[in-house]
N, C-alpha and C. Protein backbone atom coordinates (compact mmCIF):
# COMPACT_ATOMS: atom_id res chain seq x y z
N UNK A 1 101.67 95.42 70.30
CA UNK A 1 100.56 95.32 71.24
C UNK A 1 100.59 96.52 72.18
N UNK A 2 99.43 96.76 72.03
CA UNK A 2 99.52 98.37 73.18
C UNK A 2 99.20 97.67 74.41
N UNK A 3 99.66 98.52 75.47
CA UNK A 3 99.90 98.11 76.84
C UNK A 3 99.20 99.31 77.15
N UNK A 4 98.43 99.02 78.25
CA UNK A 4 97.33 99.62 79.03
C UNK A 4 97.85 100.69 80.10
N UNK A 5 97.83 102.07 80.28
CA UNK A 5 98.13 102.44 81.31
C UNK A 5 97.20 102.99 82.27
N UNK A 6 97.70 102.44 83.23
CA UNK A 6 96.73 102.97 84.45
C UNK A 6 96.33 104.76 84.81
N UNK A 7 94.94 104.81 85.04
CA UNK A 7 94.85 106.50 85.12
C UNK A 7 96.16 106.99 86.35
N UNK A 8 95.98 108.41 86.43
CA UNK A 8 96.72 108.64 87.59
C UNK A 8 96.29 108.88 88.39
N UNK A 9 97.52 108.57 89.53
CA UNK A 9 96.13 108.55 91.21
C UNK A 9 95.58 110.43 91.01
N UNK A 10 95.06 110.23 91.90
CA UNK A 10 94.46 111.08 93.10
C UNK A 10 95.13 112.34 93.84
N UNK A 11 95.56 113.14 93.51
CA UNK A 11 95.76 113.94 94.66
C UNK A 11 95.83 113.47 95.90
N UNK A 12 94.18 114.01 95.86
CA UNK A 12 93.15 113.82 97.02
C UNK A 12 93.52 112.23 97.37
N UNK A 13 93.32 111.36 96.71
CA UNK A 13 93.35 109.72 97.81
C UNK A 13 94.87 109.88 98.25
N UNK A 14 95.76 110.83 97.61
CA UNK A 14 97.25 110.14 97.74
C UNK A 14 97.12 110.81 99.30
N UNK A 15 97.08 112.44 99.33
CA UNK A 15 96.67 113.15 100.40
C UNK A 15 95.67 111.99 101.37
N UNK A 16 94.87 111.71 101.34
CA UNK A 16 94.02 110.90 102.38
C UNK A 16 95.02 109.72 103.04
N UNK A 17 95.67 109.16 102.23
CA UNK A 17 96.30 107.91 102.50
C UNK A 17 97.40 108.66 103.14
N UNK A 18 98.36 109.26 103.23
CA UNK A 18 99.18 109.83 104.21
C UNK A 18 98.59 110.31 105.48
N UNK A 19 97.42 111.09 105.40
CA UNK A 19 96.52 111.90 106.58
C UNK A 19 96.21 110.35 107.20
N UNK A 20 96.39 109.19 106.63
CA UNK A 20 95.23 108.49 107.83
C UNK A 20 96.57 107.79 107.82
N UNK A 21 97.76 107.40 107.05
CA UNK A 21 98.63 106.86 107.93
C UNK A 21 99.64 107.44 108.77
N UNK A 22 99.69 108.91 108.69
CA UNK A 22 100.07 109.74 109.77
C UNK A 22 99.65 109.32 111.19
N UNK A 23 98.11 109.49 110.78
CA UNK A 23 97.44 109.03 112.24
C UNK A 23 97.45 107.50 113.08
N UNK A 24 97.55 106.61 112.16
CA UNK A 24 98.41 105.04 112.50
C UNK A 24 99.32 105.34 112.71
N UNK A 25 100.57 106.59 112.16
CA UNK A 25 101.90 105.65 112.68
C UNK A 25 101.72 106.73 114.19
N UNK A 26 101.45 107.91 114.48
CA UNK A 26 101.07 108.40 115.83
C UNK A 26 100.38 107.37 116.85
N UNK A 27 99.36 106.72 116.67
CA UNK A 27 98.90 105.89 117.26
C UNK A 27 99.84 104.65 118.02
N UNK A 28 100.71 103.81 116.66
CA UNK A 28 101.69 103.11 117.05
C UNK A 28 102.55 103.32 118.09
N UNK A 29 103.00 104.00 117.44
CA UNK A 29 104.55 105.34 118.69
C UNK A 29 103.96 105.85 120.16
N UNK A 30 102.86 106.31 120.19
CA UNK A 30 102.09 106.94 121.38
C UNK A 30 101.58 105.87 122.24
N UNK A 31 100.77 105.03 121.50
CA UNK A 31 100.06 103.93 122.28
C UNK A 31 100.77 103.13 122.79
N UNK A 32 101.45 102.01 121.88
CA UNK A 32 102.21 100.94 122.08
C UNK A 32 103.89 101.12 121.99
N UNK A 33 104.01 102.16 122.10
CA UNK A 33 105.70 102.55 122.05
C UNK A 33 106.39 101.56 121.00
N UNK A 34 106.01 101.58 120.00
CA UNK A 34 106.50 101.04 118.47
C UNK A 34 107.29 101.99 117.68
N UNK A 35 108.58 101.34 117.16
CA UNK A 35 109.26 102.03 116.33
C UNK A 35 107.99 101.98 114.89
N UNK A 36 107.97 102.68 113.98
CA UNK A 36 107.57 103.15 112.47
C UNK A 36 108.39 103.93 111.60
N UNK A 37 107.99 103.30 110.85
CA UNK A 37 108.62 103.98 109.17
C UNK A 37 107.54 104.26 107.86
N UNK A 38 107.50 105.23 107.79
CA UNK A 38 107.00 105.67 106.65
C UNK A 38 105.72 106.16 106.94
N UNK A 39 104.68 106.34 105.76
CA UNK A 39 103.06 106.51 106.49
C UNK A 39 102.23 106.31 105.06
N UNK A 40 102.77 105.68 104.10
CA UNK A 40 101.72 105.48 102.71
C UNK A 40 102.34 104.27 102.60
N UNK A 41 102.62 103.63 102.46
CA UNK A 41 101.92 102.54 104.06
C UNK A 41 102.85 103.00 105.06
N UNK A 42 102.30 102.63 106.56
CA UNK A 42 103.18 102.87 107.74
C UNK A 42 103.82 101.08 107.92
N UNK A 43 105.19 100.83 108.40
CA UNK A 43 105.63 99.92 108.40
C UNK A 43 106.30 99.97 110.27
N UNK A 44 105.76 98.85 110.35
CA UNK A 44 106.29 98.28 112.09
C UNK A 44 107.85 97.40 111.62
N UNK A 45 108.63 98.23 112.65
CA UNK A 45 110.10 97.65 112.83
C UNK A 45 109.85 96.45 113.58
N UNK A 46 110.59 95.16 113.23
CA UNK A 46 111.15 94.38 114.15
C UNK A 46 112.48 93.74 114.59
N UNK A 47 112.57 93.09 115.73
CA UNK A 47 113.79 93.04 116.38
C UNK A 47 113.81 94.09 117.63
N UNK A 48 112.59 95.20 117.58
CA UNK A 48 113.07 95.87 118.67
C UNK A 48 112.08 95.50 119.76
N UNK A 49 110.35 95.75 120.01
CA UNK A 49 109.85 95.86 120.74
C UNK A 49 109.00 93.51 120.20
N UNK A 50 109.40 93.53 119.55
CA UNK A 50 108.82 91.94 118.97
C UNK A 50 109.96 91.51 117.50
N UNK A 51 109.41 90.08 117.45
CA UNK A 51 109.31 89.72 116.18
C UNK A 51 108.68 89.17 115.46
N UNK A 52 108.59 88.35 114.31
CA UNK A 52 107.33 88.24 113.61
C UNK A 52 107.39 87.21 112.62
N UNK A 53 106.69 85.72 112.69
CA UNK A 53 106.72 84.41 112.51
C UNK A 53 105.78 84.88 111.21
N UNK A 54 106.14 84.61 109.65
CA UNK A 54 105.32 84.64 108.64
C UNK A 54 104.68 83.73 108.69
N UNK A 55 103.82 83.20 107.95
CA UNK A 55 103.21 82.19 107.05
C UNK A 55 102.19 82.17 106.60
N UNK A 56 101.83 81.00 105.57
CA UNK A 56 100.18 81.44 104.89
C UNK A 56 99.03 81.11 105.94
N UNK A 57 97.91 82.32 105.35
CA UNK A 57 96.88 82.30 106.53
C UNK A 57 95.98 81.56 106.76
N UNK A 58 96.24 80.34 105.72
CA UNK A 58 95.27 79.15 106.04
C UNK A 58 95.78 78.39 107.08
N UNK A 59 97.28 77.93 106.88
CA UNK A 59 98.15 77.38 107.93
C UNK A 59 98.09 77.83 109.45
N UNK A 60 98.09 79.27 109.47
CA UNK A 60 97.82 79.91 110.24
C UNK A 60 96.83 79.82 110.94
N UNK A 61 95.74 80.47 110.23
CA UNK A 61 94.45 79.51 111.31
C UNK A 61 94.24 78.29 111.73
N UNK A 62 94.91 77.35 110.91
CA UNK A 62 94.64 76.33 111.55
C UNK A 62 95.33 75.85 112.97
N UNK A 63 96.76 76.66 112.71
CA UNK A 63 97.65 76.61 113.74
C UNK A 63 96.92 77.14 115.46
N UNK A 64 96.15 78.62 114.90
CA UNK A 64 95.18 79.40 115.68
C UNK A 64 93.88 78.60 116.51
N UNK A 65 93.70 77.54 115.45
CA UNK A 65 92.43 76.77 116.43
C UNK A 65 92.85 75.51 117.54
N UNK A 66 94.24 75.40 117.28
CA UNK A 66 95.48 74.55 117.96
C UNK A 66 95.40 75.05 119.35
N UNK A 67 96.29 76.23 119.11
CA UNK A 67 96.74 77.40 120.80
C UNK A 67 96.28 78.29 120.73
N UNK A 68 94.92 78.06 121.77
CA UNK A 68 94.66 79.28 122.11
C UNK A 68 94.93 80.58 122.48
N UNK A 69 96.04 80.37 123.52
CA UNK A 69 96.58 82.04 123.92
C UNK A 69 98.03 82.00 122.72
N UNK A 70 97.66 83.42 122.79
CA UNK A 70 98.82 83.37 121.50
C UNK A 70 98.91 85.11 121.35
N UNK A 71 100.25 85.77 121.38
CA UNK A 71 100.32 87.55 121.18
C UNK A 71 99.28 87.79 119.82
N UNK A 72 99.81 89.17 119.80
CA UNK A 72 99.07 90.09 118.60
C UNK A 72 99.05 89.00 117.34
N UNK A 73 98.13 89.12 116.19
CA UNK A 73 98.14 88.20 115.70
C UNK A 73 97.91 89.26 114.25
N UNK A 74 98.40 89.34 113.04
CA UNK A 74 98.12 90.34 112.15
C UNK A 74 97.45 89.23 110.54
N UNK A 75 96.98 89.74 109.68
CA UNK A 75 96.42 89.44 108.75
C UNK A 75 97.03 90.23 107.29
N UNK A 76 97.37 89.68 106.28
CA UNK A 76 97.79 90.73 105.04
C UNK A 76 97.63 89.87 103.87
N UNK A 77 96.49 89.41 103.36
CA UNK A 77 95.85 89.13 102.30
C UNK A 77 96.16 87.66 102.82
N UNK A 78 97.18 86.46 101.99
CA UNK A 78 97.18 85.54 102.41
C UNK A 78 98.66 85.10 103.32
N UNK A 79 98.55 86.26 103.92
CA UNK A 79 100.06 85.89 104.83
C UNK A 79 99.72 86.15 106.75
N UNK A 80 100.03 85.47 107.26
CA UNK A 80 99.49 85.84 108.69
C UNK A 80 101.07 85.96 109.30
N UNK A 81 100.91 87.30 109.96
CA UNK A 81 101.72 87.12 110.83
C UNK A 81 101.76 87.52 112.49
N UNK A 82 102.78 86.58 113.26
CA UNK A 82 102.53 86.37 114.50
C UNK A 82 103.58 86.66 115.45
N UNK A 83 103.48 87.84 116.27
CA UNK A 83 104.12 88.87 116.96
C UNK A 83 104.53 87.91 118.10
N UNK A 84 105.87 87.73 118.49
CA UNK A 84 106.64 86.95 119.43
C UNK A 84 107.47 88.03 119.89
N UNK A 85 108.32 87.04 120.90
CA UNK A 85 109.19 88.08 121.49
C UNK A 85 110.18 88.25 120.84
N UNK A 86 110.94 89.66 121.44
CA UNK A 86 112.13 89.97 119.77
C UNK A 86 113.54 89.26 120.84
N UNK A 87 114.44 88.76 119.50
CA UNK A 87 115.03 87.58 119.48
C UNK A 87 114.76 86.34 119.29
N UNK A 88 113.39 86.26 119.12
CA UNK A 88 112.81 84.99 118.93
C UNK A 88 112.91 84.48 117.67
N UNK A 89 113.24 85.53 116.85
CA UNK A 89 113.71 85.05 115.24
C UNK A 89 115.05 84.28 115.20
N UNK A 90 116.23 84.56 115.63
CA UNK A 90 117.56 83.93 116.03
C UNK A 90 117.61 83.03 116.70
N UNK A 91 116.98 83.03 117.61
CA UNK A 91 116.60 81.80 118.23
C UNK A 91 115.47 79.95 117.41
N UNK A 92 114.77 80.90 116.45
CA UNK A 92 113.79 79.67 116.02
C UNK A 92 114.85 78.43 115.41
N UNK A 93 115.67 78.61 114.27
CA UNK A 93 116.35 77.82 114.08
C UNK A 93 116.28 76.21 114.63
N UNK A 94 117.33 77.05 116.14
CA UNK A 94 117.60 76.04 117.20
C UNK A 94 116.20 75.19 117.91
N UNK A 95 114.72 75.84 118.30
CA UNK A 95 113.82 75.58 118.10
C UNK A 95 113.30 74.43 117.50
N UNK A 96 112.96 74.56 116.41
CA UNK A 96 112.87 73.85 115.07
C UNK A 96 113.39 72.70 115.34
N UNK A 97 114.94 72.49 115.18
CA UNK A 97 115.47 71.41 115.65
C UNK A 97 115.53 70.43 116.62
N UNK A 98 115.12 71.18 117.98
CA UNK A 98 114.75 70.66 119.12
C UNK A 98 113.20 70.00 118.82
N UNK A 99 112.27 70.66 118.23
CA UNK A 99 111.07 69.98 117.76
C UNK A 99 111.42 68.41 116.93
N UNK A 100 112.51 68.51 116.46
CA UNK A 100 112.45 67.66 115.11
C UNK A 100 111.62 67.99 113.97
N UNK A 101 111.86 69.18 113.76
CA UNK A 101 111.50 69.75 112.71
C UNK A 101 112.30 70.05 111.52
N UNK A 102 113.80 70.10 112.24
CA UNK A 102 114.56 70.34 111.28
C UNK A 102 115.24 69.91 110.05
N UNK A 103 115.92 70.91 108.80
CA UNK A 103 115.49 70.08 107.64
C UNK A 103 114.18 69.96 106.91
N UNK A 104 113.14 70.03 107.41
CA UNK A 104 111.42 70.10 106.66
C UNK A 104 111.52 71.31 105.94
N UNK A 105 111.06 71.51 104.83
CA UNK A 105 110.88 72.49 104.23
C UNK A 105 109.76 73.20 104.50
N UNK A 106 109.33 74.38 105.02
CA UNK A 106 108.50 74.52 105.58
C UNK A 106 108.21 76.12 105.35
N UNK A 107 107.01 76.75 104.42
CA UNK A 107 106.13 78.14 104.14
C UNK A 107 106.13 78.62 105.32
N UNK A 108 107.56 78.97 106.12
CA UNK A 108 107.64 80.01 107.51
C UNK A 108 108.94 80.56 107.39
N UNK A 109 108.83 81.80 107.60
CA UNK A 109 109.63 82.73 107.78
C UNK A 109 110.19 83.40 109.26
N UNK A 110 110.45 83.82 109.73
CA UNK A 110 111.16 84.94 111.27
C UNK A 110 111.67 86.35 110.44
N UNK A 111 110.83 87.15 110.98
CA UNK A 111 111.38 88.60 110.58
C UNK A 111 111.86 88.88 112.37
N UNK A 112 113.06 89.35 112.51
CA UNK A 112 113.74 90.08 113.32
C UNK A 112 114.36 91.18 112.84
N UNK A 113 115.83 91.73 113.72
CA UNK A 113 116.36 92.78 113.36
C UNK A 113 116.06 93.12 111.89
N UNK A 114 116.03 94.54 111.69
CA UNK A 114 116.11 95.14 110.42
C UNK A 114 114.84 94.77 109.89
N UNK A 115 113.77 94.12 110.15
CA UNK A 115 112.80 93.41 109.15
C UNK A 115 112.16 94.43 109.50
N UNK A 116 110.52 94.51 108.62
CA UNK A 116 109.71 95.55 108.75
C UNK A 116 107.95 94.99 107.84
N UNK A 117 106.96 95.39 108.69
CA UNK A 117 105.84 94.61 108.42
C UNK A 117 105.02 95.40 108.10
N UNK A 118 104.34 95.56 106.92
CA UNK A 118 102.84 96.61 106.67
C UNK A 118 101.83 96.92 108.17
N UNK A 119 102.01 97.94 108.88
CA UNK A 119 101.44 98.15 110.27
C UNK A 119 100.02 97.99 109.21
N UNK A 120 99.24 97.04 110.29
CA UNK A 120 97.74 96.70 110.11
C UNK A 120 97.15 98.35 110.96
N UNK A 121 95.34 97.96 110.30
CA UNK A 121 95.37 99.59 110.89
C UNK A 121 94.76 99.46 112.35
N UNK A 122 94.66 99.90 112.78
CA UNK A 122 94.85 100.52 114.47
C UNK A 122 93.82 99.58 115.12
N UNK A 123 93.17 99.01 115.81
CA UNK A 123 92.25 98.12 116.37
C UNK A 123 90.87 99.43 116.54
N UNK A 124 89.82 99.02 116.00
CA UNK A 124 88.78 99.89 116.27
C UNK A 124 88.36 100.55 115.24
N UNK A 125 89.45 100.91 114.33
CA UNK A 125 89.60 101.61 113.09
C UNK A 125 87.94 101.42 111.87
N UNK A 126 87.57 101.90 111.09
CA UNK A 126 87.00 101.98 110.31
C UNK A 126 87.84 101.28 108.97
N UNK A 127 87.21 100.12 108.28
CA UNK A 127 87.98 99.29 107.35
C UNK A 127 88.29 100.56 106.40
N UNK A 128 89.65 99.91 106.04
CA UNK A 128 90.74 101.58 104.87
C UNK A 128 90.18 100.76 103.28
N UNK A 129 91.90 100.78 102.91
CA UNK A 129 91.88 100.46 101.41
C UNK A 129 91.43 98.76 101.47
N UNK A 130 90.39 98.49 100.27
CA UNK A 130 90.19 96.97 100.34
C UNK A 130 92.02 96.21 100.27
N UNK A 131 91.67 94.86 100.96
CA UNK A 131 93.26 94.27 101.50
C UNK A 131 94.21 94.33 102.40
N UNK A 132 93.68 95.73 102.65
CA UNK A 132 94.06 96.44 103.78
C UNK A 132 94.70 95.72 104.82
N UNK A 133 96.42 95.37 105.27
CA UNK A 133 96.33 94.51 106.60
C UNK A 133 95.19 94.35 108.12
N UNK A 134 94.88 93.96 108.91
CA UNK A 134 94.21 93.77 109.89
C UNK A 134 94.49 93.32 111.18
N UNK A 135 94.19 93.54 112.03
CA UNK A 135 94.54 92.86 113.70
C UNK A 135 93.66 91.40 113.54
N UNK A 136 93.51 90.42 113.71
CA UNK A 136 93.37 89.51 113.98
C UNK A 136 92.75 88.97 115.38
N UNK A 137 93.78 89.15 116.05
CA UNK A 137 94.18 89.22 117.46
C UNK A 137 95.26 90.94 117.64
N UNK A 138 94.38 91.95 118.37
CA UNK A 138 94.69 92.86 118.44
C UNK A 138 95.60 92.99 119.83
N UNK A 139 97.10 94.27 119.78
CA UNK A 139 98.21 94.26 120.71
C UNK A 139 97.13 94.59 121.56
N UNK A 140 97.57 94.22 122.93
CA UNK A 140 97.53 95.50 123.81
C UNK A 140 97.81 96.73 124.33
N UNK A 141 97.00 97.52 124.90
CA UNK A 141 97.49 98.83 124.61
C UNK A 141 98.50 99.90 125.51
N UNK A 142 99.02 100.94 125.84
CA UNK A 142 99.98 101.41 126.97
C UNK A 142 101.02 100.22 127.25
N UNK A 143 101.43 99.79 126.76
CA UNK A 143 102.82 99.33 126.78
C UNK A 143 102.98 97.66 127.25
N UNK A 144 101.69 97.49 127.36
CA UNK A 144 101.50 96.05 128.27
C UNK A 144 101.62 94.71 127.17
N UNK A 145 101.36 94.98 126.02
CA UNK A 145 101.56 93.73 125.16
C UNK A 145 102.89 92.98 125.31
N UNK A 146 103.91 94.00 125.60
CA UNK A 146 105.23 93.13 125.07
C UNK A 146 105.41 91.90 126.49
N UNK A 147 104.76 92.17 126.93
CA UNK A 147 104.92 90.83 128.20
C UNK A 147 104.17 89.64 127.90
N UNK A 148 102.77 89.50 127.02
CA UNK A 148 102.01 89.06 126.44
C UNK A 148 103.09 88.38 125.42
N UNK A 149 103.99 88.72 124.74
CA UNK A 149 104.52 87.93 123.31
C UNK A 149 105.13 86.48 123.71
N UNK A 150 104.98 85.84 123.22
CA UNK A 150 105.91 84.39 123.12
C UNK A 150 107.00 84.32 122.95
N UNK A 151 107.52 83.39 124.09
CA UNK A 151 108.97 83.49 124.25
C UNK A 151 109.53 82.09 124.65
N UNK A 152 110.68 81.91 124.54
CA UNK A 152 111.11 80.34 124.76
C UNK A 152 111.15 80.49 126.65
N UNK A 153 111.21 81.26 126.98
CA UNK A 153 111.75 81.58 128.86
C UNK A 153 110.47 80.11 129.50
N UNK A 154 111.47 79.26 130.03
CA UNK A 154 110.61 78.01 130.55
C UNK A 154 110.65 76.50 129.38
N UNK A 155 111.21 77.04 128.22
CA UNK A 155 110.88 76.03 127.22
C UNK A 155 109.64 75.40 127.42
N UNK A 156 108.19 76.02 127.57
CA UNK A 156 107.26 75.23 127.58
C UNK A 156 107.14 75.27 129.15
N UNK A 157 107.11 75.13 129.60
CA UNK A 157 106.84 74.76 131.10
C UNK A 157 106.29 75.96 131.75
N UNK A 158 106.21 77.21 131.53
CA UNK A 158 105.22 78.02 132.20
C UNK A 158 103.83 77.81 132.13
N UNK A 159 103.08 78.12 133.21
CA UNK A 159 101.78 78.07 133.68
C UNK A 159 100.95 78.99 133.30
N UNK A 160 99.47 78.77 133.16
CA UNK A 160 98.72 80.06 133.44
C UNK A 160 98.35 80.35 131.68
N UNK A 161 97.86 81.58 131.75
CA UNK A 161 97.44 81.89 130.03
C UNK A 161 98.57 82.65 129.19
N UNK A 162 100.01 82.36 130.04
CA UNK A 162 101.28 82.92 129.64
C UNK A 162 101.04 82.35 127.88
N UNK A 163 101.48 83.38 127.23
CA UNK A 163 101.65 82.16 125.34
C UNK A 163 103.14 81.28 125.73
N UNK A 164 102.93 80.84 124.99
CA UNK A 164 103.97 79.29 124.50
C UNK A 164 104.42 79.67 123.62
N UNK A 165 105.66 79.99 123.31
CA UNK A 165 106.52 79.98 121.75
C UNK A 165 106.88 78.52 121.29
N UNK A 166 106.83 77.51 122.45
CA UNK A 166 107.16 76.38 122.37
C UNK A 166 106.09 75.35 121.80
N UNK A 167 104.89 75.87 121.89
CA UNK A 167 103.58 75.31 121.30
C UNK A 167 103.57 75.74 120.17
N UNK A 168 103.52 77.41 120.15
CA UNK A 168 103.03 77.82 119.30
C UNK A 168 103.65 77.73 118.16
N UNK A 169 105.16 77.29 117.80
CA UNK A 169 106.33 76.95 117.16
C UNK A 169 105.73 75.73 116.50
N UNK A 170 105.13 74.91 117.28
CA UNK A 170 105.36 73.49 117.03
C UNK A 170 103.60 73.50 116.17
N UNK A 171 102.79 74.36 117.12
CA UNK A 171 101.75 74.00 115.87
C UNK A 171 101.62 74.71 114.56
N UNK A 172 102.72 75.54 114.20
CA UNK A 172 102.91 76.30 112.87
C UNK A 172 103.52 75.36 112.44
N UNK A 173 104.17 74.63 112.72
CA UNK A 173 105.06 73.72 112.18
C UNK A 173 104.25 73.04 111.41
N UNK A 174 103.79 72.39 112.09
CA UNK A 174 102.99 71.30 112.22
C UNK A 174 102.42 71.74 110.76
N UNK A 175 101.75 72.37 110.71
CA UNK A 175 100.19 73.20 109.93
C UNK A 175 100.63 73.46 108.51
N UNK A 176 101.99 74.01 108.45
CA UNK A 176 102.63 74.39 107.13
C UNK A 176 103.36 73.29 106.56
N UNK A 177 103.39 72.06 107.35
CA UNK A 177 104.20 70.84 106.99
C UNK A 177 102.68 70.13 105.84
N UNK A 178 101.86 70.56 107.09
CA UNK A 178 100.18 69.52 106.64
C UNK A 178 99.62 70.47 105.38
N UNK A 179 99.72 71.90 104.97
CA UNK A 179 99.37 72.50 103.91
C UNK A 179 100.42 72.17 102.63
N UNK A 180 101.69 71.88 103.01
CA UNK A 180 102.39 71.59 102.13
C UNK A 180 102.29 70.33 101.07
N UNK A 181 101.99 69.22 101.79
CA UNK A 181 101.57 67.87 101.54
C UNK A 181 100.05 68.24 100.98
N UNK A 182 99.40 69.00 101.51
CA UNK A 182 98.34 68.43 100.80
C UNK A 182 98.61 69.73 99.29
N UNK A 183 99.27 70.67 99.41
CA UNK A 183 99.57 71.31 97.99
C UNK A 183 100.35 69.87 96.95
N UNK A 184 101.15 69.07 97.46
CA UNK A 184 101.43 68.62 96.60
C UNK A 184 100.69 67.45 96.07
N UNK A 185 99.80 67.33 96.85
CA UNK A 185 98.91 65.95 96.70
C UNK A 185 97.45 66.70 95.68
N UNK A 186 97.08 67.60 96.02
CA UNK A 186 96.22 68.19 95.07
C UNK A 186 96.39 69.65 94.42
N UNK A 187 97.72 70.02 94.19
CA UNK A 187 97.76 71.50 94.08
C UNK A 187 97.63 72.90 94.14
N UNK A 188 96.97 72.58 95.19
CA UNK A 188 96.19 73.60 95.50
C UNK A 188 96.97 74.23 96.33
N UNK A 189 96.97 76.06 95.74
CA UNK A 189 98.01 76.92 96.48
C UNK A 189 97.80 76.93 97.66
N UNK A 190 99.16 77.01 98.60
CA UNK A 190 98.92 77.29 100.06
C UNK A 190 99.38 78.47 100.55
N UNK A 191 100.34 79.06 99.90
CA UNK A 191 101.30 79.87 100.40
C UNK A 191 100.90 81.43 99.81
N UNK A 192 101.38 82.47 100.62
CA UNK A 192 101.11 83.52 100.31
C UNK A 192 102.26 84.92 100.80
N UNK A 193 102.60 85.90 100.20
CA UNK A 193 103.23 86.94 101.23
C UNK A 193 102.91 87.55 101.31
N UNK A 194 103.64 88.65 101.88
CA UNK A 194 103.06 90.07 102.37
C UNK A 194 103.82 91.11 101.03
N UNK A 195 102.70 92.52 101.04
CA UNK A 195 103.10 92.74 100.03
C UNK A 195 104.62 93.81 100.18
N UNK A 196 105.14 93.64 101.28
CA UNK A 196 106.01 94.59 102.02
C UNK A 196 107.21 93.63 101.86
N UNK A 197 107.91 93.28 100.71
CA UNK A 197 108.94 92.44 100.85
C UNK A 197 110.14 92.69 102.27
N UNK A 198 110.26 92.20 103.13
CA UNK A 198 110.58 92.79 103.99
C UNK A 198 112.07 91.49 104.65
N UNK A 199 113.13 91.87 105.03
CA UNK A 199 114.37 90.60 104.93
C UNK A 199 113.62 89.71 105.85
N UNK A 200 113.74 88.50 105.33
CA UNK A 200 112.90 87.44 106.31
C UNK A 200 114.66 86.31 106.66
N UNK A 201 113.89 85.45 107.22
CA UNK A 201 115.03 84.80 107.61
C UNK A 201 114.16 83.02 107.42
N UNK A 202 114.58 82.59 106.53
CA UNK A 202 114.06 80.79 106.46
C UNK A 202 114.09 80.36 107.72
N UNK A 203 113.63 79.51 108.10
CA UNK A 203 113.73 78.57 109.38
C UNK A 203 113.62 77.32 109.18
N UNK A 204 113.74 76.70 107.46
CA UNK A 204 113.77 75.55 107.67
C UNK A 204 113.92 75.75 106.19
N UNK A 205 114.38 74.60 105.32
CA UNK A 205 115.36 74.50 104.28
C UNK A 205 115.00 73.28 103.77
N UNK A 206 114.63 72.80 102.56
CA UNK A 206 114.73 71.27 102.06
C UNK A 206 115.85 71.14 101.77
């Protein structure tokens, strides 16, 4: 059986796709003082300035129509992910458990140290390659987001339009517990990743 091979790229697109993720990962670094790696795709470090709660983006939104205030919020086909404060990956675990969550098997991940996420493109941007990651809920800009991220500080008990890691924990939970059940009750896929295999960390285990 002959096997099909794909033409070869582009020069020119390969050239374009570096020229415009040059200019994302400048943007990143300049604007929002973000570590980056690479630029065909540009990839956001975490563990340093955030970290970053996977899961599928149906779960996700639904989690989204739950809590309202909530950090940067990113999009990558069917994987959403949701910019917290860094350490907040090492910390979910314990979280989890305190919810009574723990033990649930549950389509969520924590990227911290060492992890690394397809940088969505810049807020404002002109749509790139179709699939392209996306802002969702876009950072803020000059350095002010990282006060904005979700964090356990208060366990819940802060005031005001501060985010909740403690909500916002509990309605991902929640959401990927309720997509799970209904995958097994009618099959229907729920789950999705990113295409940036990137070290994730489970947060919950059957």
């Amino acid at each position: 059986m002959a096997l099909t091979v794909p033409p070869p790229r582009s020069p020119l697109v390969d050239d374009e796709r570096v020229s415009r993720g040059d200019r994302a990962r400048r943007w990143y670094e300049h604007e929002l003082g973000w570590a980056t790696e690479g630029t065909a795709p540009v990839r956001l470090l975490t563990g340093l300035r955030f970290d970053v709660l996977e899961l599928p983006a149906a779960a996700g939104h639904a989690a989204l129509r739950r809590v309202g205030c909530t950090g940067p919020v990113a999009l990558a086909g069917r994987t959403m992910g949701l910019l917290v404060a860094p350490g907040s990956a090492d910390e979910l675990p314990g979280l989890l458990d305190w919810l009574e969550w723990g033990g649930v098997a549950l389509t969520l991940t924590a990227l911290g140290t060492g992890g690394r996420i397809v940088a969505p493109e810049p807020p404002g941007w002109a749509s790139g390659l179709p699939g392209a990651a996306v802002w969702l809920r876009p950072p803020e800009m000059c350095h002010e987001g990282e006060s904005r991220l979700p964090a356990l500080a208060g366990l819940g008990s802060r005031g005001g339009d501060t985010p909740d890691l403690v909500r916002l924990v509990d309605a991902v939970a929640t959401e990927c517990h309720r997509a799970r059940l209904m995958h097994a009750t009618t099959g229907r896929p729920t789950t999705g990743y990113s295409a940036d295999q990137s070290p994730a960390q489970p947060l919950a285990f059957s």
